[in-house]
C-alpha atoms as a PDB file:
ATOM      1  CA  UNK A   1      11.109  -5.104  -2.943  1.00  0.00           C
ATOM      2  CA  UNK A   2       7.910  -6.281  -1.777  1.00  0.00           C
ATOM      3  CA  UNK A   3       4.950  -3.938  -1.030  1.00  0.00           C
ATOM      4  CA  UNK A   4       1.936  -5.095   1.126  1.00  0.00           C
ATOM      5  CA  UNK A   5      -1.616  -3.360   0.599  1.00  0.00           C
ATOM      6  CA  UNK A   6      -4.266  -3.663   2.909  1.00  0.00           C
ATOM      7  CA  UNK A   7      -7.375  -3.033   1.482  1.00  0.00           C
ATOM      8  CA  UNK A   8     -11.341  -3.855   2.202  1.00  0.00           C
ATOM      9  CA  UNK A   9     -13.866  -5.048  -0.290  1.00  0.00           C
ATOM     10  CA  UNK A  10     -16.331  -1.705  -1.891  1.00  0.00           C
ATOM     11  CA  UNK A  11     -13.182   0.682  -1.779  1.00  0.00           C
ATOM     12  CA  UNK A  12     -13.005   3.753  -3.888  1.00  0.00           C
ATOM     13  CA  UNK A  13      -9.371   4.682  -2.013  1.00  0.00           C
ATOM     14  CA  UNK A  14      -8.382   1.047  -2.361  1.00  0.00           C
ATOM     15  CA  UNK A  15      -8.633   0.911  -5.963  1.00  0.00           C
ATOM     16  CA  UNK A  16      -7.019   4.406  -6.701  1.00  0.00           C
ATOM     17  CA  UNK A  17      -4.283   2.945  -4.007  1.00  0.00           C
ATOM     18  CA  UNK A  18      -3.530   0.229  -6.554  1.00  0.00           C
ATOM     19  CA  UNK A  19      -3.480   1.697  -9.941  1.00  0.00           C
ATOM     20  CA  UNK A  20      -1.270   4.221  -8.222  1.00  0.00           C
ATOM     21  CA  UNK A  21       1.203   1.370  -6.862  1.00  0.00           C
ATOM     22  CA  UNK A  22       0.229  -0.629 -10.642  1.00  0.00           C
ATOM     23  CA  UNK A  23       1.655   2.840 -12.216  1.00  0.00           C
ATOM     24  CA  UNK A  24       4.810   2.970  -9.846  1.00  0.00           C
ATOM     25  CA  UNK A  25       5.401  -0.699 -11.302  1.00  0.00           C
ATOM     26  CA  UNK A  26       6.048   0.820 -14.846  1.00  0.00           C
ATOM     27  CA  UNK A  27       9.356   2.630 -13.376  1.00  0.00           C
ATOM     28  CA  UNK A  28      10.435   0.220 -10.734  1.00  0.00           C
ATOM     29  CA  UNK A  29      10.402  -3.422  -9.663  1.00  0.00           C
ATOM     30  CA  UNK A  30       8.420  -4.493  -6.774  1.00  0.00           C
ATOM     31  CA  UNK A  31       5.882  -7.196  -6.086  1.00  0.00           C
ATOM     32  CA  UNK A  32       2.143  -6.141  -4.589  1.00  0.00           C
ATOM     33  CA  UNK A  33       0.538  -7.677  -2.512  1.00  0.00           C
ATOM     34  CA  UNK A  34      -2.934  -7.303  -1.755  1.00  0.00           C
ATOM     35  CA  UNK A  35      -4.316  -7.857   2.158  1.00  0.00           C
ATOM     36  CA  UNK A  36      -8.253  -7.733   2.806  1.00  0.00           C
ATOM     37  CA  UNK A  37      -8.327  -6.546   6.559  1.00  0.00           C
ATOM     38  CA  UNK A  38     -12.041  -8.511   6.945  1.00  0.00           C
ATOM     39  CA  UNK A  39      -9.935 -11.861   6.626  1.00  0.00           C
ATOM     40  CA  UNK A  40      -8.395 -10.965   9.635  1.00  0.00           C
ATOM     41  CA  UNK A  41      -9.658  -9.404  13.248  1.00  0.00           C
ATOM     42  CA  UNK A  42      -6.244  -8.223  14.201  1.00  0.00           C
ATOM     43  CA  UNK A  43      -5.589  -6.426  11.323  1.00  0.00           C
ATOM     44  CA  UNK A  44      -9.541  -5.236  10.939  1.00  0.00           C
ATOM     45  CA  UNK A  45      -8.758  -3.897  14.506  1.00  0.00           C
ATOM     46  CA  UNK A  46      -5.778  -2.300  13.301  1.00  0.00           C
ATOM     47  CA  UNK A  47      -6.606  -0.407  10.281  1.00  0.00           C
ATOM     48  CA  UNK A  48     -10.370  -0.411  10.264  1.00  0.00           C
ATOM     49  CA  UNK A  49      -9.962   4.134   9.696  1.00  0.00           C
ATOM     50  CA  UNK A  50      -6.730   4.008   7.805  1.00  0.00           C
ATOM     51  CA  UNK A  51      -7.523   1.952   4.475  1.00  0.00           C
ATOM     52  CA  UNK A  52      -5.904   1.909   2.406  1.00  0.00           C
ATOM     53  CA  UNK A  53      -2.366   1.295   4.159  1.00  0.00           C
ATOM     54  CA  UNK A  54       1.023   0.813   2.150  1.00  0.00           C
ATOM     55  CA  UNK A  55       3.592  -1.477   4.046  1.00  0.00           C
ATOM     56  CA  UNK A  56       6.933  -1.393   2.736  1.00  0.00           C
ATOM     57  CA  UNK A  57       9.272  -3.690   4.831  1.00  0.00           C
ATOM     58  CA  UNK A  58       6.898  -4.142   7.535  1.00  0.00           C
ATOM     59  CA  UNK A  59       7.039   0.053   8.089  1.00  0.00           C
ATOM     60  CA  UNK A  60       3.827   2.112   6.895  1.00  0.00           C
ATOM     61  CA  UNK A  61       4.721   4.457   4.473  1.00  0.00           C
ATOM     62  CA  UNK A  62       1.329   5.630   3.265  1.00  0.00           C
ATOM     63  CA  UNK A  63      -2.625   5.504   4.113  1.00  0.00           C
ATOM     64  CA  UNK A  64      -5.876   7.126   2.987  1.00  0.00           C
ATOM     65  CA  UNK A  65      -5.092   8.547   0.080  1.00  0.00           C
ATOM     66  CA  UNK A  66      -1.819   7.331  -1.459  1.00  0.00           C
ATOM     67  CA  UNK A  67      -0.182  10.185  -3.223  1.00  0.00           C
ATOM     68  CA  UNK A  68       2.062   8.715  -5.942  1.00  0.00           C
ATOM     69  CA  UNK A  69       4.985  11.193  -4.822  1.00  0.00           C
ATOM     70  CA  UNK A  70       5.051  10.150  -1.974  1.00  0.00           C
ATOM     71  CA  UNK A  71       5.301   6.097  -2.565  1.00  0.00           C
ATOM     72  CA  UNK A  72       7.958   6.867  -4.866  1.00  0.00           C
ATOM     73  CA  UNK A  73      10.319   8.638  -2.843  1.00  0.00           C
ATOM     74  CA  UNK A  74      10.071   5.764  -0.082  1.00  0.00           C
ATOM     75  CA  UNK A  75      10.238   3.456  -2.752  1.00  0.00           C
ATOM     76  CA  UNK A  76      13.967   5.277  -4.650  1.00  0.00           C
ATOM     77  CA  UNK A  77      14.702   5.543  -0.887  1.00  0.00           C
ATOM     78  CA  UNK A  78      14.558   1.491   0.215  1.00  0.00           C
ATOM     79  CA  UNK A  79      16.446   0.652  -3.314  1.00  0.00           C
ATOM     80  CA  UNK A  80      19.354   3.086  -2.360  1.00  0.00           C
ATOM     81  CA  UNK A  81      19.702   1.714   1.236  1.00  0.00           C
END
């Protein structure tokens, strides 16, 4: 599995966002990988209000503030599929 994490430089939510997905790592394997929305206008347009965002298979599964429940049940829930 292959999680995407857009982020922005001078991010209190983006860090806690990636120990969070760095802890999820212990239990289960999936590649991060780490998007800064200022290297991109689309995607700055996109989630300017919404970082951090957690894209799992191109689908959203988390933003703001990433509750580590919540990534693992969407997580348990793509390996079972």
């Amino acid at each position: 599995m292959h999680i995407r994490l857009y982020t922005k430089t001078n991010c209190p939510l983006c860090e806690k966002a990636k120990a969070v997905l760095m802890e999820l790592q212990a239990d289960m394997a999936f590649t991060i990988e780490e998007v800064d929305i200022y290297q991109d206008d689309a995607l700055l347009e996109k989630y300017q209000l919404m970082i951090p965002v957690v894209e799992l298979s191109g689908e959203t599964i988390a933003y703001g503030m990433i509750e580590k429940e919540t990534v693992r049940k969407r997580l348990r829930a793509a390996q079972n599929s």
